[in-house]
Protein backbone atom coordinates (compact mmCIF):
# COMPACT_ATOMS: atom_id res chain seq x y z
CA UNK A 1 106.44 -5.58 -58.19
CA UNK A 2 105.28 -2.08 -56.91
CA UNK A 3 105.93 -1.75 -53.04
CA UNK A 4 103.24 -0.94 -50.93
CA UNK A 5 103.50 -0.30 -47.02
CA UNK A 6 101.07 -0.46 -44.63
CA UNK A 7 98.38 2.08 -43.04
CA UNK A 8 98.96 1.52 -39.68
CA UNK A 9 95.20 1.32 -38.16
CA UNK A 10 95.45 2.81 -35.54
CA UNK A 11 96.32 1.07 -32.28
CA UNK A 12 93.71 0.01 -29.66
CA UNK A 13 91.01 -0.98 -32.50
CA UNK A 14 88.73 -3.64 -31.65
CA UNK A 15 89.37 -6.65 -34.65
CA UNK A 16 86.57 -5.82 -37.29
CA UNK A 17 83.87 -8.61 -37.24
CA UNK A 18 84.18 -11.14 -40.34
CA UNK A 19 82.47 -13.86 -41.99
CA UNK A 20 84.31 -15.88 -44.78
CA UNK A 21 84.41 -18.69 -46.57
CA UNK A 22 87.63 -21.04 -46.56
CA UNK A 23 89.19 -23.03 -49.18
CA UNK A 24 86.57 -25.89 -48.23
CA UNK A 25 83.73 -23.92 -48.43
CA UNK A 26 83.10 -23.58 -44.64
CA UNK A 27 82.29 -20.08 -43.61
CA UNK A 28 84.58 -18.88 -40.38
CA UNK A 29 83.93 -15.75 -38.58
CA UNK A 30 85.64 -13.98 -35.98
CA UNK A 31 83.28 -15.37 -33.01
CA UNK A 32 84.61 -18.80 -34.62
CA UNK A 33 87.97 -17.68 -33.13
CA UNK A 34 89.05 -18.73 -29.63
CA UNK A 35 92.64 -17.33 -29.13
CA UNK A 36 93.76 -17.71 -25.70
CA UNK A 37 96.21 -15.24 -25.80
CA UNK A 38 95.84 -13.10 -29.41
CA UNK A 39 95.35 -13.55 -32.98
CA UNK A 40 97.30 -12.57 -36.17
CA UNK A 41 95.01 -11.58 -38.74
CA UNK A 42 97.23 -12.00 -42.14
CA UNK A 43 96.29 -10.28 -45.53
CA UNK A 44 98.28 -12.33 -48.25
CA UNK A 45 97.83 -13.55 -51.71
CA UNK A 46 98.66 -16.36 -53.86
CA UNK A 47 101.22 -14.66 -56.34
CA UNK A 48 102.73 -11.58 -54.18
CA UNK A 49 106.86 -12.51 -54.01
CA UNK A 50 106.35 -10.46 -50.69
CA UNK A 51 103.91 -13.34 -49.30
CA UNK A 52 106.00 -16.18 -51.76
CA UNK A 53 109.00 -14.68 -50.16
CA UNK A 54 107.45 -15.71 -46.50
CA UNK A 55 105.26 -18.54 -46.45
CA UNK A 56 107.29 -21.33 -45.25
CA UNK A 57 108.15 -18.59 -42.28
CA UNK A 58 104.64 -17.83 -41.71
CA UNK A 59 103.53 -22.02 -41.23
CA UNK A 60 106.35 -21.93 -39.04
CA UNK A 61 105.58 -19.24 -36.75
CA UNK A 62 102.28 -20.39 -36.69
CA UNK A 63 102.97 -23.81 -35.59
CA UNK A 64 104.98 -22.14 -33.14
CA UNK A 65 102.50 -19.67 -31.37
CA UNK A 66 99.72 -21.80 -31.20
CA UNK A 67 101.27 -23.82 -28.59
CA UNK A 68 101.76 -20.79 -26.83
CA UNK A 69 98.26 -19.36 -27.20
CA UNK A 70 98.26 -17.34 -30.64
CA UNK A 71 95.83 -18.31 -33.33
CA UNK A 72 96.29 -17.10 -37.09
CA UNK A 73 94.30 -16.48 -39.92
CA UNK A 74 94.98 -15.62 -43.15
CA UNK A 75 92.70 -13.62 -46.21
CA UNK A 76 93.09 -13.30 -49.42
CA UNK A 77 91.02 -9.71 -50.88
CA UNK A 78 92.18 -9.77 -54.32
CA UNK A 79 90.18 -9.16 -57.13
CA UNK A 80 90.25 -12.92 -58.74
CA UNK A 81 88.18 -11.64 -62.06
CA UNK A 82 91.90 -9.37 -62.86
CA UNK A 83 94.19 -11.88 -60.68
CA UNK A 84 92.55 -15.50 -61.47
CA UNK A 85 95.58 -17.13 -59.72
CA UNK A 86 94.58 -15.99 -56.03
CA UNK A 87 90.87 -17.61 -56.75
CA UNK A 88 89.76 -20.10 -54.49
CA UNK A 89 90.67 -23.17 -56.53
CA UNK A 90 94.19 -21.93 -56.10
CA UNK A 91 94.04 -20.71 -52.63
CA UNK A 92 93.08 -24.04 -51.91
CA UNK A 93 96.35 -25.65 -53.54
CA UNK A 94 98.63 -23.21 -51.70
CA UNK A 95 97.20 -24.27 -48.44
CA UNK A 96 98.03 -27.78 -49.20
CA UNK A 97 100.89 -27.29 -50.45
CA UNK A 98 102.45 -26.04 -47.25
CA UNK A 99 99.95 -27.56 -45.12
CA UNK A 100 98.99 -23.98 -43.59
CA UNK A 101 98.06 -24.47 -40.13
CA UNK A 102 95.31 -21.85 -40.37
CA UNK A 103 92.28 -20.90 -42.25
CA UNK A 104 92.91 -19.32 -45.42
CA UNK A 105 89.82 -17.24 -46.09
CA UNK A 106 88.07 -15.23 -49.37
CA UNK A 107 87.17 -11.74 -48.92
CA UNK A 108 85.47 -11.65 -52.25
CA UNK A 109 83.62 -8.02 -51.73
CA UNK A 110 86.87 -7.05 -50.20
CA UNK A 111 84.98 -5.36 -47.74
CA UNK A 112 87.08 -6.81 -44.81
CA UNK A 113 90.16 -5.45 -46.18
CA UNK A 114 88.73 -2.03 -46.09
CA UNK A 115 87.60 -2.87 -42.30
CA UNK A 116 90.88 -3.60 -41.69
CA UNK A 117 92.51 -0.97 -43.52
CA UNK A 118 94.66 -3.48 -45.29
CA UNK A 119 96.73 -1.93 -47.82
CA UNK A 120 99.46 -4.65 -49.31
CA UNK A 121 100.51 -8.15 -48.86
CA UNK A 122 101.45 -9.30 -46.63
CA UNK A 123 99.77 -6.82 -44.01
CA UNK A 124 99.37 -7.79 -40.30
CA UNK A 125 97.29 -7.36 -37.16
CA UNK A 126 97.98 -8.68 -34.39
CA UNK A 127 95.38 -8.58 -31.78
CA UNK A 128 95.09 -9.60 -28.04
CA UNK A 129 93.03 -11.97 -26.33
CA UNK A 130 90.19 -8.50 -26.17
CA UNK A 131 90.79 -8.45 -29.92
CA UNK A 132 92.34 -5.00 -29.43
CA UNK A 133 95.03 -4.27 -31.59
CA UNK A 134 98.64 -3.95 -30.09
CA UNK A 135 100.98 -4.52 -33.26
CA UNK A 136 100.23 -3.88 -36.96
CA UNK A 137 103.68 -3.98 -38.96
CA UNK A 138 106.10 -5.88 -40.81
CA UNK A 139 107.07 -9.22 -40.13
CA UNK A 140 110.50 -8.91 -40.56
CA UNK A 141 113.23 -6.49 -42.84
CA UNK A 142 114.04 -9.49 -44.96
CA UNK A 143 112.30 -8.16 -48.58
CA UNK A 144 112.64 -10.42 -52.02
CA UNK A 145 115.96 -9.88 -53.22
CA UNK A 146 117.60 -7.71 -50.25
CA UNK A 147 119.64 -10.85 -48.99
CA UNK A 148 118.53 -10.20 -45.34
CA UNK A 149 117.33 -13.69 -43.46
CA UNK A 150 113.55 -14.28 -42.83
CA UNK A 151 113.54 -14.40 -39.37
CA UNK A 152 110.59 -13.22 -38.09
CA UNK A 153 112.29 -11.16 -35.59
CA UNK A 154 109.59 -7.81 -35.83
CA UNK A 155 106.71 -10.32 -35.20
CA UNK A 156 107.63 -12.46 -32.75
CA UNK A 157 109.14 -9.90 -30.51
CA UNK A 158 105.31 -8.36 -30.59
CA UNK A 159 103.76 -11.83 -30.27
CA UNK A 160 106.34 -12.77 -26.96
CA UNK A 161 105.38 -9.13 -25.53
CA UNK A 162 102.05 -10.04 -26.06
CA UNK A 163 102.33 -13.00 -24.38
CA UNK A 164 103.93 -11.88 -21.29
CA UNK A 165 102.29 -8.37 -21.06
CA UNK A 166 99.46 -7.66 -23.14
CA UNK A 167 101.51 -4.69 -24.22
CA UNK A 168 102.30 -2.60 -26.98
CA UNK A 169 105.51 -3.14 -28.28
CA UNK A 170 107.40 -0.12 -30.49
CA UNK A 171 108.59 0.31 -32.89
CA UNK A 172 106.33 -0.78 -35.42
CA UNK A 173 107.69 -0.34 -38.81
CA UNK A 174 104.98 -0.44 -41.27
CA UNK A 175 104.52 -4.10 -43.52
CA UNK A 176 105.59 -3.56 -47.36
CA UNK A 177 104.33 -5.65 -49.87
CA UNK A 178 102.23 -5.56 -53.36
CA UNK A 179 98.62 -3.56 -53.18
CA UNK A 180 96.04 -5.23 -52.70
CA UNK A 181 93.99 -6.07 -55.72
CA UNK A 182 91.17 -3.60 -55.62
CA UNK A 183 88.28 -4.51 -57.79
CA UNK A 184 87.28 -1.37 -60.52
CA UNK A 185 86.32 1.32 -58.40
CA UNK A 186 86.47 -0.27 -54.84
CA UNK A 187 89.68 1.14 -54.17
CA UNK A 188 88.75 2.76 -50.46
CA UNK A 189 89.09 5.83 -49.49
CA UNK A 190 91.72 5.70 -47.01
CA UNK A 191 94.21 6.19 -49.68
CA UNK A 192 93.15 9.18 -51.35
């Protein structure tokens, strides 16, 4: 399990434009998106005990930040020919499995990762209502094996700023999870 933290795009950034496929087949894009008052963007995997370690958190907070205006979609970028357990198929499962309350997308050329800057899993964005960025960082300090609670606490404090204000909210301790699953040679150049 090699830790990976975040990049940190930089603050202000205008959400990347995307077009994916789900785990039905249906392609959503970003203009597909109407978040009254932001959207979490959410890089995650299938096998990453980083993501394992949150998912029941993340269909919670979810559930609870839609009714208050916050939409949330989640992508998986890994390279299924070396990871064959984040493909589709499986993707698909996990989503039922705890009845995600979001899309779960493929970014098969991984090319949205790199628009994102996405750098582990999980890795978040979280966007306002102008799809400008105001908080990209972890979700919480709880980590696999560290004992701490999941509680959310880093996110939601950005999403109820957000939600009042529009705001920034600091700090913003960068997300640390497994690298993303860069296909041979498509590792992007924001890490060399």
């Amino acid at each position: 399990m090699s830790a990976t933290l975040s990049t940190m795009l930089e603050l202000g950034t205008t959400a990347p434009f995307f077009e994916l496929p789900d785990t039905e087949g249906n392609l959503i894009s970003l203009d597909d998106i109407h978040a009254e008052k932001g959207l979490l963007i959410m890089f995650i995997c299938n096998h990453c005990p980083y993501v394992i370690h949150l998912n029941e958190a993340l269909v919670d907070f979810a559930n609870e930040y839609s009714e208050q205006g916050i939409e949330c979609i989640a992508i998986s970028s890994n390279d299924i020919e070396s990871y064959p357990q984040d493909s589709p198929k499986f993707m698909k499962e996990l989503s039922d499995k705890y009845q995600f309350p979001y899309p779960y997308l493929f970014d098969e050329s991984q090319e949205v990762a790199k628009a994102y800057k996405a750098a582990c899993t999980p890795d978040f964005f979280l966007f306002n209502n102008d799809l400008k960025l105001v908080y990209r960082g972890q979700f919480d300090d709880s980590r696999p094996g560290n004992g701490k609670p999941v509680t959310g606490k880093d996110m939601r404090n950005a999403a109820d700023t957000l939600i009042k204000s529009k705001e920034t909210v600091e700090p913003q301790i960068p997300s640390m999870g497994c690298n993303i699953k860069w296909k041979d040679g498509n590792e992007p150049n924001y890490f060399k």
